[in-house]
N, C-alpha and C. Protein backbone atom coordinates (compact mmCIF):
# COMPACT_ATOMS: atom_id res chain seq x y z
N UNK A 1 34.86 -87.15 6.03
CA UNK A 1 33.72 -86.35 5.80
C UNK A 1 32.99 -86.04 7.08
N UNK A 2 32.51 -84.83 7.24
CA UNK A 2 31.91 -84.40 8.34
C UNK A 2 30.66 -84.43 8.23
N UNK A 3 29.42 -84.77 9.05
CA UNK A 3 27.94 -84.50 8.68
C UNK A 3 27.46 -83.60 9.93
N UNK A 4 27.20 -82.94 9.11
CA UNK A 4 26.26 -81.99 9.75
C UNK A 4 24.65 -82.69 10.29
N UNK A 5 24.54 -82.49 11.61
CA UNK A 5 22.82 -82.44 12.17
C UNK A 5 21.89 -81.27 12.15
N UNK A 6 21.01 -81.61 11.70
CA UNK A 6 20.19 -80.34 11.76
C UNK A 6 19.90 -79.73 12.93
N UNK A 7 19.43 -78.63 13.79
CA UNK A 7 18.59 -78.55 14.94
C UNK A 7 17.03 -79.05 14.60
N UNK A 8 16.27 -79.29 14.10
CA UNK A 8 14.81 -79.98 13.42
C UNK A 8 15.16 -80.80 13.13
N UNK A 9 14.41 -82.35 13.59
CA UNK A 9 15.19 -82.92 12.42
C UNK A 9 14.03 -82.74 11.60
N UNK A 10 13.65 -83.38 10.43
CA UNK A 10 12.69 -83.43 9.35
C UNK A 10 11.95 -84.11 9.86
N UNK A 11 10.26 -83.66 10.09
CA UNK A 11 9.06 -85.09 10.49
C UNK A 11 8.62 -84.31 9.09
N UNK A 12 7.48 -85.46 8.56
CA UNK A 12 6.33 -85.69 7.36
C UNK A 12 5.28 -85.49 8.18
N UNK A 13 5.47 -85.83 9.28
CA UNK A 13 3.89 -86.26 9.99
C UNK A 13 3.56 -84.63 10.72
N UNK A 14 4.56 -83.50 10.75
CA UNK A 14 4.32 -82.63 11.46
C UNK A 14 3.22 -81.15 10.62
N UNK A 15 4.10 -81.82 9.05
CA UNK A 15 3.70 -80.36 8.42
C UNK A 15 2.11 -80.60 7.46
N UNK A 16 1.66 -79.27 7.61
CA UNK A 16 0.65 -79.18 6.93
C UNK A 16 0.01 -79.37 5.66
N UNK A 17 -0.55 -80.75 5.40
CA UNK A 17 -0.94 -81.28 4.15
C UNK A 17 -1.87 -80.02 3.14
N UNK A 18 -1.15 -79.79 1.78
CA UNK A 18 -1.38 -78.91 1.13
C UNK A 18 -2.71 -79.83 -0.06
N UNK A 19 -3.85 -79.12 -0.36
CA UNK A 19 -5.10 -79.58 -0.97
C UNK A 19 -4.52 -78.93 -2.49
N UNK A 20 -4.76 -80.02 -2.79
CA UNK A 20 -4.73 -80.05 -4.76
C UNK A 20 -5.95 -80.12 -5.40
N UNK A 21 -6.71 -78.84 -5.53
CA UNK A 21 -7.64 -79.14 -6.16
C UNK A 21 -9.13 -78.86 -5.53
N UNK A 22 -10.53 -78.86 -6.04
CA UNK A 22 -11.35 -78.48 -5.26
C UNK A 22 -12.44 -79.29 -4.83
N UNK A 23 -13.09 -79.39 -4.06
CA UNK A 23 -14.19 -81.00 -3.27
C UNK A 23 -15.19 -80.84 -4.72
N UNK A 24 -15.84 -81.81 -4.74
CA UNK A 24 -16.81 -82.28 -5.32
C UNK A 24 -17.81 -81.09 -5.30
N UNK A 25 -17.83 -80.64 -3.85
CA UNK A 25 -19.11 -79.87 -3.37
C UNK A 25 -19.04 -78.54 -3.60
N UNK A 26 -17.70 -77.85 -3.81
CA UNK A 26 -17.27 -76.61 -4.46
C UNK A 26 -17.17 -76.59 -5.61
N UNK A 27 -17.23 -77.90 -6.46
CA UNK A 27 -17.32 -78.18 -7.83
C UNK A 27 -18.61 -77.57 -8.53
N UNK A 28 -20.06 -78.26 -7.51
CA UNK A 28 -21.39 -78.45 -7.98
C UNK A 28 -21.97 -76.47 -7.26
N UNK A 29 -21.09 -75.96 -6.45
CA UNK A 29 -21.96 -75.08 -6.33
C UNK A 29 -21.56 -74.24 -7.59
N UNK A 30 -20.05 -74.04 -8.02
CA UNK A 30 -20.18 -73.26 -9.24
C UNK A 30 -20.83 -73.37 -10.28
N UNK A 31 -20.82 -75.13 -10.25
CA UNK A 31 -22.06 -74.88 -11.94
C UNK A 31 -23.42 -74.47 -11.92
N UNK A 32 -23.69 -74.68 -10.12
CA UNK A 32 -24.80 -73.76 -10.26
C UNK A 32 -25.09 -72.42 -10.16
N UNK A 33 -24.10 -71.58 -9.79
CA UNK A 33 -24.48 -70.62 -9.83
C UNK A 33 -23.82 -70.10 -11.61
N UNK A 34 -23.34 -70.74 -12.00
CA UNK A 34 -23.57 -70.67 -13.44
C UNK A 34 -24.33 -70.35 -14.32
N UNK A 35 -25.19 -71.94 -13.63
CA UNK A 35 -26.03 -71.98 -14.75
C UNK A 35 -27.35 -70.75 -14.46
N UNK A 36 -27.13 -70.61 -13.12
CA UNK A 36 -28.14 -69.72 -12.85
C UNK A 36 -28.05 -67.70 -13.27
N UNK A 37 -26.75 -68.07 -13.47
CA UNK A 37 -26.16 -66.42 -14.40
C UNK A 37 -27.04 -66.64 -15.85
N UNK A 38 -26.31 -67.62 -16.23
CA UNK A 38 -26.62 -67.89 -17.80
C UNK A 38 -28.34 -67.66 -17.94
N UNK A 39 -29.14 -68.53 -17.34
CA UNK A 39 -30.68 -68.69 -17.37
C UNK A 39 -30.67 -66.53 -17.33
N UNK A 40 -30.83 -66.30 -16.64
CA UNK A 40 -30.79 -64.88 -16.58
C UNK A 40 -30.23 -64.72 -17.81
N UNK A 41 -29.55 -65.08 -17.77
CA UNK A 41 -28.70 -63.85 -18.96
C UNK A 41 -29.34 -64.23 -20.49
N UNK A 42 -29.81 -65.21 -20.64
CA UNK A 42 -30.90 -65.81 -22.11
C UNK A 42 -31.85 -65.45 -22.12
N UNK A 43 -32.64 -65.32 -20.80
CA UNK A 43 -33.82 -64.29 -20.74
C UNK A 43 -33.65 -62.97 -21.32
N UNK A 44 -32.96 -62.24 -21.19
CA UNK A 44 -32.74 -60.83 -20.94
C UNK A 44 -32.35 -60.70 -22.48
N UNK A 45 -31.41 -61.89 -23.07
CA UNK A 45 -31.43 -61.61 -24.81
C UNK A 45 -32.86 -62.06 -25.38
N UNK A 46 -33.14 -62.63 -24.89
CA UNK A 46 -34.37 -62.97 -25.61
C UNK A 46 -35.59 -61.73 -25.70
N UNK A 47 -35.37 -60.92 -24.76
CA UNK A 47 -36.20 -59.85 -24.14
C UNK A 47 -35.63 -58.67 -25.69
N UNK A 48 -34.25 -58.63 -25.82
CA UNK A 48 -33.74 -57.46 -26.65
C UNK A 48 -33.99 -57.99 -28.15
N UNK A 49 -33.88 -59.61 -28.43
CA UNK A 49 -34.18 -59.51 -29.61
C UNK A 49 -35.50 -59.57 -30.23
N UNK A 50 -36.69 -60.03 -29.13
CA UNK A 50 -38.34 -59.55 -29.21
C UNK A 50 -38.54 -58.05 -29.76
N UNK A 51 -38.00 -57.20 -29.30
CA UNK A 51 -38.13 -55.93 -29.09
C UNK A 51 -37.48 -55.49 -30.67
N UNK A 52 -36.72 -55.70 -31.03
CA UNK A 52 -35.90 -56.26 -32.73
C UNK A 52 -36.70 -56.54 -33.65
N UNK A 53 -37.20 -57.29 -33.41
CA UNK A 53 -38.18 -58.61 -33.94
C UNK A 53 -39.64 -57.10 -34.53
N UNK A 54 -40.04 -57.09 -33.69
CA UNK A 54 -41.27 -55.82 -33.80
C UNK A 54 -40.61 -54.56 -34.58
N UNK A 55 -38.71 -54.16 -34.62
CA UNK A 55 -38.60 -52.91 -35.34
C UNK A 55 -38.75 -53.83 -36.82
N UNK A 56 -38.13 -54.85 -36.79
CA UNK A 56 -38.46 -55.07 -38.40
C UNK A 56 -39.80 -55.78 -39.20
N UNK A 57 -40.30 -55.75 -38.29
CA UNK A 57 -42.14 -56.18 -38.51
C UNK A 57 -42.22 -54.76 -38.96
N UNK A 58 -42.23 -53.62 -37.85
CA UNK A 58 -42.50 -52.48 -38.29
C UNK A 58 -41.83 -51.83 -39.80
N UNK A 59 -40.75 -51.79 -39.87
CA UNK A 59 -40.09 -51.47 -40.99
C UNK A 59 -40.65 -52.00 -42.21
N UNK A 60 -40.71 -52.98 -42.37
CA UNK A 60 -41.37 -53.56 -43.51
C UNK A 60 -42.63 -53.65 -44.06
N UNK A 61 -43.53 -53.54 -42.94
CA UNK A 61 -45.13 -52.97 -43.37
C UNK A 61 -45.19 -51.67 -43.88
N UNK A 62 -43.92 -50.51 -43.22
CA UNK A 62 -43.87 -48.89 -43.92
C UNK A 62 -43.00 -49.00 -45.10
N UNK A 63 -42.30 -49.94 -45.38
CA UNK A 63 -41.27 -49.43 -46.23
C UNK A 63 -41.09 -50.22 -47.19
N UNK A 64 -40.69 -51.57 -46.59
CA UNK A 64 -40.67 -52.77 -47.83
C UNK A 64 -41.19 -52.80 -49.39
N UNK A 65 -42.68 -53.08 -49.06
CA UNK A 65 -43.84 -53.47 -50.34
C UNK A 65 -44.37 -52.17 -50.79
N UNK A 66 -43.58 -51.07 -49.83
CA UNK A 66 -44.55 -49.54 -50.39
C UNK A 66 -44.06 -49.50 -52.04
N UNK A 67 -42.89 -49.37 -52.95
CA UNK A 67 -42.36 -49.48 -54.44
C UNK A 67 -43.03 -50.62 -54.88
N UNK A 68 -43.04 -52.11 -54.44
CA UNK A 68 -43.32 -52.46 -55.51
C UNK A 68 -45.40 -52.64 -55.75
N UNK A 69 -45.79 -52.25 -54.58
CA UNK A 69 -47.02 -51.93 -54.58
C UNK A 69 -47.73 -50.52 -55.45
N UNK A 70 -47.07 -49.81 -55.28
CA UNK A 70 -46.73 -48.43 -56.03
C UNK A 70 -46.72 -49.04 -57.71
N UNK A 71 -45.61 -49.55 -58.08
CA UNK A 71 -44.82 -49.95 -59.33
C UNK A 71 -46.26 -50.95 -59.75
N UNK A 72 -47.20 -51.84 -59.02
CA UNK A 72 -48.00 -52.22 -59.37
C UNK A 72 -49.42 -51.66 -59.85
N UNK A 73 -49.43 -50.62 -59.02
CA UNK A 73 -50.71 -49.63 -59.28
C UNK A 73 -50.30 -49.19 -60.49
N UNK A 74 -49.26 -48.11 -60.62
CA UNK A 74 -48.91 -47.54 -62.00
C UNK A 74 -49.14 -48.37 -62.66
N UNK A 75 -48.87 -49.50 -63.08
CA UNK A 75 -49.09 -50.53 -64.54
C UNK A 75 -50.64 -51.21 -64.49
N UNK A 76 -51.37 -51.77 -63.50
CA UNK A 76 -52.60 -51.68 -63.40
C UNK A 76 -53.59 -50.87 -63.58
N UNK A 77 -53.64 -50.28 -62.34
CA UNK A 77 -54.89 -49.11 -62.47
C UNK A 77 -54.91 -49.01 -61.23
N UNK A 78 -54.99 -50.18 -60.08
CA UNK A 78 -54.93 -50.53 -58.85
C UNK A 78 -53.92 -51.24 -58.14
N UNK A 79 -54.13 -51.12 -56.95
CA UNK A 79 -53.57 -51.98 -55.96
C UNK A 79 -54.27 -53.36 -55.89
N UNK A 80 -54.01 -54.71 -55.77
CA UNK A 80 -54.05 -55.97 -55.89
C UNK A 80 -55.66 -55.49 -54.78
N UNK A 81 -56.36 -56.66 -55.29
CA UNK A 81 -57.29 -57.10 -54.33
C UNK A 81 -57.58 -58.12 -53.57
N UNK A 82 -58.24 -58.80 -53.15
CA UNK A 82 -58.30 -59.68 -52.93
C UNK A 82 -58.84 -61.02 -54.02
N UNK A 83 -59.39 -60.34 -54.83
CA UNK A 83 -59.94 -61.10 -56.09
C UNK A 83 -58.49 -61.00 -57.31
N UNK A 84 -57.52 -60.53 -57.03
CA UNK A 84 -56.27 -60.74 -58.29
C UNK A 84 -55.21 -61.22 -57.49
N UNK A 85 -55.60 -61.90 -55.97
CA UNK A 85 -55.09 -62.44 -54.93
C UNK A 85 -54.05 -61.97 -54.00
N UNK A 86 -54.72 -60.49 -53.77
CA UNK A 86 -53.91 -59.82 -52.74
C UNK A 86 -52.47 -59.85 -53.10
N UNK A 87 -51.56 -59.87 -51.76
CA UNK A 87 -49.86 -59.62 -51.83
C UNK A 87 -49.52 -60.58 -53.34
N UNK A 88 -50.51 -61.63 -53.75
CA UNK A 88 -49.78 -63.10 -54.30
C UNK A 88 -49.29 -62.37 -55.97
N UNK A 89 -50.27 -61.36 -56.42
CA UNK A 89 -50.10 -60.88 -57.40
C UNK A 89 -48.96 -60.02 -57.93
N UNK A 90 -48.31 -59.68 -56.77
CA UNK A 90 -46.97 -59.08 -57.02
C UNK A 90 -45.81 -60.37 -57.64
N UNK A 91 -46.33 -61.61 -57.21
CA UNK A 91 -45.40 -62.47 -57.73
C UNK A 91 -46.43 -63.00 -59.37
N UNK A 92 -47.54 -63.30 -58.99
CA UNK A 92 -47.77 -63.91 -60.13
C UNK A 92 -48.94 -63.47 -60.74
N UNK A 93 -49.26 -63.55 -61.95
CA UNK A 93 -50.32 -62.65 -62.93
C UNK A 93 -51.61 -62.89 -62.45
N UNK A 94 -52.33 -61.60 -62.13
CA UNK A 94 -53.97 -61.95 -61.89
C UNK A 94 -54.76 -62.22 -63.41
N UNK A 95 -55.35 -62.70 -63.51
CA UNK A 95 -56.21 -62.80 -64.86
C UNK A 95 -57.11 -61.70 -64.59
N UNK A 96 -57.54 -60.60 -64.08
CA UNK A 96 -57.89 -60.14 -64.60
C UNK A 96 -57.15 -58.69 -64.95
N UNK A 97 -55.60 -58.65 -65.09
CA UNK A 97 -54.72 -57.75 -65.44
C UNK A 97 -53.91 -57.84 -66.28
N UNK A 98 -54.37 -59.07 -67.26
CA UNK A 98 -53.42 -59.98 -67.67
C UNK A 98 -52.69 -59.07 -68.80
N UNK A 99 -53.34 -57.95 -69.42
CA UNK A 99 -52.70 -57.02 -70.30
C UNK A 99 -51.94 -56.30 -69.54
N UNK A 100 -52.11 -55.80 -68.79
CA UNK A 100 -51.40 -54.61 -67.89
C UNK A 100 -50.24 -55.01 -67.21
N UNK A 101 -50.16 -56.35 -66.51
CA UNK A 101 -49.51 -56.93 -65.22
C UNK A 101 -48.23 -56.76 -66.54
N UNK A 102 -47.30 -56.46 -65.49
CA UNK A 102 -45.60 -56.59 -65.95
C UNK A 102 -44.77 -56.71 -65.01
N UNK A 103 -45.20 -57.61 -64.16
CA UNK A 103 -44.55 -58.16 -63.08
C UNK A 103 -43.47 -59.21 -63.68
N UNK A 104 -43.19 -60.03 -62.75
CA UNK A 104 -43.44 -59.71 -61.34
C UNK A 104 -42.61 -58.50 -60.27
N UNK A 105 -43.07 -58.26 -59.14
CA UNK A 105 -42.63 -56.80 -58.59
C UNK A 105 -41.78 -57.36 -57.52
N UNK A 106 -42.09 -58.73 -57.09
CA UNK A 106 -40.62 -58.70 -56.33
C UNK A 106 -40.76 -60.59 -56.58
N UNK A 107 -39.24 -60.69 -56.11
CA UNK A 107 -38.46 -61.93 -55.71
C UNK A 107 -39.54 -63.27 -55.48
N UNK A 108 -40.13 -62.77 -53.73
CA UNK A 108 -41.13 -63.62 -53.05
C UNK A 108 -41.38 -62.72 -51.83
N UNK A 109 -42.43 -63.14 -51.61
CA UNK A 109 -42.94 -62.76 -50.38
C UNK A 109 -42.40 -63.43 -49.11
N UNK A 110 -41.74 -62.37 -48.67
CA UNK A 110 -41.55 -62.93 -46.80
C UNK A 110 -42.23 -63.18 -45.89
N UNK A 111 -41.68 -64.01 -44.87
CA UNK A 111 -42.56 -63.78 -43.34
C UNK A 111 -41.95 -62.65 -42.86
N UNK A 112 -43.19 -62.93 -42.05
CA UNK A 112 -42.92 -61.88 -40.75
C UNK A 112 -41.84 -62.05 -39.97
N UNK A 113 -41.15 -61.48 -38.80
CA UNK A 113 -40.11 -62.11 -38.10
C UNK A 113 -40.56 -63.17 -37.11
N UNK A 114 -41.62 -63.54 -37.39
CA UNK A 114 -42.19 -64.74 -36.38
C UNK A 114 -42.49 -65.96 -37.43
N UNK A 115 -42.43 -66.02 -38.28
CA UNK A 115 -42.48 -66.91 -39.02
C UNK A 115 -43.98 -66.96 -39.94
N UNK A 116 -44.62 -66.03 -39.48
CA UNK A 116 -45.55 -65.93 -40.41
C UNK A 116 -46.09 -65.05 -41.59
N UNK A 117 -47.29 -65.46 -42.49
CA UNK A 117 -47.46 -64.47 -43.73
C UNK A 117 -47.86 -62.75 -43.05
N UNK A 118 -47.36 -62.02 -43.92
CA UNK A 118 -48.01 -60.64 -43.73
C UNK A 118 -49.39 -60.83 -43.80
N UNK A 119 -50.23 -59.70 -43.70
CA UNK A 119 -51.77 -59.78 -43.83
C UNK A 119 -51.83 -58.36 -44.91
N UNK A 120 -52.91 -58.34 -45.44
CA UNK A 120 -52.65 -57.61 -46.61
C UNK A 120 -54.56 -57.22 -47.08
N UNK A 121 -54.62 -55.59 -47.03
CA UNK A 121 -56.49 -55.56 -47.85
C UNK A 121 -56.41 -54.72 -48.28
N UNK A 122 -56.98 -54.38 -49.39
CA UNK A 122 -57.06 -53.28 -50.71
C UNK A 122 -58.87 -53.04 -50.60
N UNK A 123 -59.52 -52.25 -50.71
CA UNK A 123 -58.98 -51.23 -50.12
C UNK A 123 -59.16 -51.62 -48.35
N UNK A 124 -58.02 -50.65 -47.70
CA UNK A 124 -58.31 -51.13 -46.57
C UNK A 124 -58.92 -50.30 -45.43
N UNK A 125 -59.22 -51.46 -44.30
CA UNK A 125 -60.52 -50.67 -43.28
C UNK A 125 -59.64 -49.65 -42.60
N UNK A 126 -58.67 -49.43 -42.09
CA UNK A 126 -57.71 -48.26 -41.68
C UNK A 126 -57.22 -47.72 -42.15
N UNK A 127 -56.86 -47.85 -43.45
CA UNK A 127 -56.54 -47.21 -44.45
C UNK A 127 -57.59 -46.83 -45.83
N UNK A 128 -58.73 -45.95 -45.94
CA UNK A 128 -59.62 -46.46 -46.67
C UNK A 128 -58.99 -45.86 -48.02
N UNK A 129 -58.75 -44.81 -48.00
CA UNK A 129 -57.53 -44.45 -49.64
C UNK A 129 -56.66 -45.29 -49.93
N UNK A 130 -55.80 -46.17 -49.53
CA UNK A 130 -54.89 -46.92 -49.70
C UNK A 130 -55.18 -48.49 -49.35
N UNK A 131 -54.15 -49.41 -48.86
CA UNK A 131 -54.00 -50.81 -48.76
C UNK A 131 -53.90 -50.33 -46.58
N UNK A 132 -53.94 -51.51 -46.48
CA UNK A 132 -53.80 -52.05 -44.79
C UNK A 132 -52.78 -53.30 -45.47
N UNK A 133 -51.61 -53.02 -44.38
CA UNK A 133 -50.37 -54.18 -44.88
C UNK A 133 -50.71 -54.37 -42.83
N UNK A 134 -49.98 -55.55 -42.63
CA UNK A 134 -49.77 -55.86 -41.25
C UNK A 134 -49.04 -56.99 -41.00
N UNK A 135 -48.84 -57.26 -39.57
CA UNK A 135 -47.99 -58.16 -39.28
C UNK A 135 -49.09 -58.76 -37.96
N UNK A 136 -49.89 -59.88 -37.76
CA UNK A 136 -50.15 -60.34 -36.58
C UNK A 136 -49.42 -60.31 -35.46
N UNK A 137 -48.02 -59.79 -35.51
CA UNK A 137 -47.39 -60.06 -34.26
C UNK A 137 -46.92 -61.28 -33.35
N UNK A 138 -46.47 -61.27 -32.09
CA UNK A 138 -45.50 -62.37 -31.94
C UNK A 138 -46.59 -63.44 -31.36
N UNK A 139 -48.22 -63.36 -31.35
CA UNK A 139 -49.00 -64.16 -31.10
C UNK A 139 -49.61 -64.87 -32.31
N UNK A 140 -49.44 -64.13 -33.25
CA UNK A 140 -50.25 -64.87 -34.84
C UNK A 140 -51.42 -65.05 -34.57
N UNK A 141 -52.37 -63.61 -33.43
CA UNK A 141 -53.24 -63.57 -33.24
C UNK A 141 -54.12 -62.36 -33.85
N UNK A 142 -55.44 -62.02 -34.54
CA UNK A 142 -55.62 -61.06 -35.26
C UNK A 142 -56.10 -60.21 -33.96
N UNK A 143 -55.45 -59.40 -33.30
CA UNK A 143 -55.42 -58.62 -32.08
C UNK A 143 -55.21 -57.27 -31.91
N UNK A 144 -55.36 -56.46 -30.87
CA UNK A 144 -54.68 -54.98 -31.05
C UNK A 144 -53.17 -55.13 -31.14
N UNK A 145 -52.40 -55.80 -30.69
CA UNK A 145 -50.85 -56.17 -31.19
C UNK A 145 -50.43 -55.90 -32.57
N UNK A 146 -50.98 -56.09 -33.30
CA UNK A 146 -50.92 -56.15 -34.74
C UNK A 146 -50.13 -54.91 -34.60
N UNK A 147 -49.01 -55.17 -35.82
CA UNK A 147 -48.27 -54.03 -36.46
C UNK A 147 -48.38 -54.07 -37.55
N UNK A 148 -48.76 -52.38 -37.90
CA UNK A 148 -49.17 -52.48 -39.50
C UNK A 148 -49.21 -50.64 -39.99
N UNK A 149 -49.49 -51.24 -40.83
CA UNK A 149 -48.88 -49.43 -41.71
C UNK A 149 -49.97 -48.47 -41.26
N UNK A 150 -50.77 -48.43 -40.60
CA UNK A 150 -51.62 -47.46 -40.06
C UNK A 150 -51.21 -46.86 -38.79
N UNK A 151 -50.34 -47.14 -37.97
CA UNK A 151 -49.60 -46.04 -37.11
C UNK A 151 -48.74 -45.03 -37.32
């Protein structure tokens, strides 16, 4: 058998050690700039679904309770007051309608998209022919914010 010599021979110690993988310190800058995308980027939904939040506040003070508020006058005479307990009478009998009422006109009463009650006056100060329905808004403060069926 013949053996061949190389011209090189083979060193370990000559060639260039290849990195598996990434330091600790290239580890920690990606999660931060991660996390720092993300923070941005939760803001910015939070920003679109606020803005959401107010179309269906709005929608529902014009549109919602307008039938069964309606459907209540026709069988009354009126719109709820505050003495046959405002919005509450659409769910449950005022005594003093107690012949007329043929409710109830809806399900239950919702919140607002903030978690709170509508606001509700018969007759009302912006509306003096009709009701004032509203929504306090995302402060649950009685403020110019308010959204309500008078715009």
């Amino acid at each position: 058998m013949i053996m061949l010599k190389s011209a090189t021979p083979f060193r370990n110690a000559t060639l260039p050690r290849l990195r598996a993988g990434f330091s600790l310190v290239e580890m920690l800058i990606v999660i931060a700039l991660i996390a720092i995308i993300g923070t941005l980027l939760i803001g910015r939904i939070g920003n679109l679904f606020g803005g959401a939040q107010e179309d269906v506040a709005k929608q529902f003070v014009d549109n919602a309770l307008k039938a069964p508020l309606l459907k209540y006058r026709i069988d009354t005479g009126s719109y709820p007051t505050a003495e046959d307990g405002g919005l509450n009478a659409l769910l449950n009998q005022p005594s003093s309608k107690a012949s007329k009422w043929k409710g109830p006109y809806v399900e239950k009463l919702p919140d607002d998209p903030w978690g709170n009650p509508y606001q509700y006056k018969y007759p009302g100060t912006r509306n003096p022919d009709g009701y004032d329905l509203w929504s306090l808004g995302p402060d649950a403060q009685s403020e110019a914010d308010n959204i309500g069926n008078w715009e």
